[in-house]
Protein backbone atom coordinates (compact mmCIF):
# COMPACT_ATOMS: atom_id res chain seq x y z
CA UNK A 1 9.81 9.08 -10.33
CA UNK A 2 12.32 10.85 -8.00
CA UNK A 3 10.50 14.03 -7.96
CA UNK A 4 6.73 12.24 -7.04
CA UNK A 5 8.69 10.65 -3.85
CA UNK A 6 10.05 13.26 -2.95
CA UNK A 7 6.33 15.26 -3.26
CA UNK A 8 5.33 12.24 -0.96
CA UNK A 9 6.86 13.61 1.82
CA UNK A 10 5.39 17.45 1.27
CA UNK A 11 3.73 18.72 4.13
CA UNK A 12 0.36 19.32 1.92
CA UNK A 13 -1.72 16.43 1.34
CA UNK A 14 -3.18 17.41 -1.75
CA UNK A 15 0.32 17.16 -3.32
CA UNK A 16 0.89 13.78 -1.81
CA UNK A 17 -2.09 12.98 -3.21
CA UNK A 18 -1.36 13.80 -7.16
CA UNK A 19 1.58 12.18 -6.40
CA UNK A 20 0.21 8.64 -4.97
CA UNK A 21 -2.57 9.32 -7.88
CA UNK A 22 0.33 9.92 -11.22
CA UNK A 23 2.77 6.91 -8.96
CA UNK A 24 -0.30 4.95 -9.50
CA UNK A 25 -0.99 5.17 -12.65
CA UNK A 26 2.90 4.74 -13.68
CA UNK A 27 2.58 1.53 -11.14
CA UNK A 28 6.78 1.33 -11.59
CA UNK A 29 8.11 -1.15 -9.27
CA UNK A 30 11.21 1.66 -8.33
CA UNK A 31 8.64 3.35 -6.49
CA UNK A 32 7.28 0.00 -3.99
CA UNK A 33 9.52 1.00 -1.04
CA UNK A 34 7.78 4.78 -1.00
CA UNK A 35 4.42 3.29 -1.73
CA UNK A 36 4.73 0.94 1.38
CA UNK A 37 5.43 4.20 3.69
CA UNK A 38 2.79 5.66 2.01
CA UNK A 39 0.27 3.55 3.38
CA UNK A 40 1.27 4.88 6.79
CA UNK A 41 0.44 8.44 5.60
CA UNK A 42 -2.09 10.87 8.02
CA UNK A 43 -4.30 10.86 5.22
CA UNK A 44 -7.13 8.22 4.05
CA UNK A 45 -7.30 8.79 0.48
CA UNK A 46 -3.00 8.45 -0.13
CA UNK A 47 -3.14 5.50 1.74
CA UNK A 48 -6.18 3.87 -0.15
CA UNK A 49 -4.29 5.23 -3.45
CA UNK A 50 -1.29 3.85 -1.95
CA UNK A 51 -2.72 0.29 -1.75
CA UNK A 52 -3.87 0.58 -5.27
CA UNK A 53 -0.21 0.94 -6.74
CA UNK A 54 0.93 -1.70 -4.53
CA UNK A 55 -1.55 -3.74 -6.12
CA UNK A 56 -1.08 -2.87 -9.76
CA UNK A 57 2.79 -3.66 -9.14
CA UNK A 58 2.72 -6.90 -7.05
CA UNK A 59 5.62 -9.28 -7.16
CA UNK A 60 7.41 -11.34 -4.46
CA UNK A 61 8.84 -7.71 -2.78
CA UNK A 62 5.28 -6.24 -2.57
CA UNK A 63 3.64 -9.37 -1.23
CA UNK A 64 6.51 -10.61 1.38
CA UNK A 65 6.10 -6.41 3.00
CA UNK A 66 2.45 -6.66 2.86
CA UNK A 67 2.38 -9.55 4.55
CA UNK A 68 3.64 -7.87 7.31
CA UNK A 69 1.52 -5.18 7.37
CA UNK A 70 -1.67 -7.34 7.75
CA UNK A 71 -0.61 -7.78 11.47
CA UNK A 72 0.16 -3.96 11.64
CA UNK A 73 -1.74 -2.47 15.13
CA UNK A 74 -3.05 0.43 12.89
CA UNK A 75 -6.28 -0.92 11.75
CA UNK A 76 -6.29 1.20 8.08
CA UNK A 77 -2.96 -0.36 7.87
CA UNK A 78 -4.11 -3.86 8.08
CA UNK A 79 -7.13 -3.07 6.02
CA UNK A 80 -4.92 -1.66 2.92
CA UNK A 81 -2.71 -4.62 3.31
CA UNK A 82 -5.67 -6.55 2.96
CA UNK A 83 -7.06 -4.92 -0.20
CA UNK A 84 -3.67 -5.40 -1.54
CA UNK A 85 -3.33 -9.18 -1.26
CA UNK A 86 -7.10 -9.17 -2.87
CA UNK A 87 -5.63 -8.12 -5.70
CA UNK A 88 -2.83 -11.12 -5.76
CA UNK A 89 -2.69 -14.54 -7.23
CA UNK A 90 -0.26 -15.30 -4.43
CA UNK A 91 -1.32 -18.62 -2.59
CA UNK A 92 0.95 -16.86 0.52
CA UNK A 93 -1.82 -14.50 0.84
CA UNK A 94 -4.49 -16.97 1.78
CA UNK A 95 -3.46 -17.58 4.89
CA UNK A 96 -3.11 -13.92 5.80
CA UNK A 97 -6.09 -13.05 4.87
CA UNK A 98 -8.23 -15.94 6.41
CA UNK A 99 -6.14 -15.05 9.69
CA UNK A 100 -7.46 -11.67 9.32
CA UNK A 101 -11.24 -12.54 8.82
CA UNK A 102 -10.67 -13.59 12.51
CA UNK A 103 -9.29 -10.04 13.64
CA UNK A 104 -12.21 -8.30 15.16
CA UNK A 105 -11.66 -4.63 13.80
């Protein structure tokens, strides 16, 4: 796992990417805090991949951050953290995400 975060901060995207891709398959909960800067990343498809860990792995750590994030001023921010709590049985994301149907981007 220590290697893949550290490949998450390479300059090249298409090694961020394999390593978003194999952290997402693993979906270890060691790897959350990495995941959550990952869904500020430059590129599209690490963040989207991002997201997808995030919600594989859930739990109280992953929800309270992403709850957060759904008020983020980056709009693919607020849109991953929005696919995330999709994924959750948490009743704390209802009201996040009904606030956001309200959010005109």
């Amino acid at each position: 796992i220590r290697y893949l975060i550290e490949i998450l901060k390479d300059e090249n995207e298409n090694a961020r990417r394999a390593a978003v891709e194999v952290l997402n398959e693993v979906g270890n909960a060691k790897s959350v805090k990495y995941l959550l800067e990952a869904l500020k990343d430059s590129d599209w498809w690490v963040r989207s991949r991002a997201a997808d860990a995030l919600g594989k792995i859930g739990g109280p750590r992953v929800i309270e951050a992403v709850l957060q994030l759904v008020r983020d001023k980056d709009d693919d921010i607020r849109r991953a953290a929005i696919e995330i709590l999709n994924q959750t049985k948490d009743e704390r994301a209802v009201d996040s995400l009904i606030s956001a149907t309200h959010d005109s981007d």
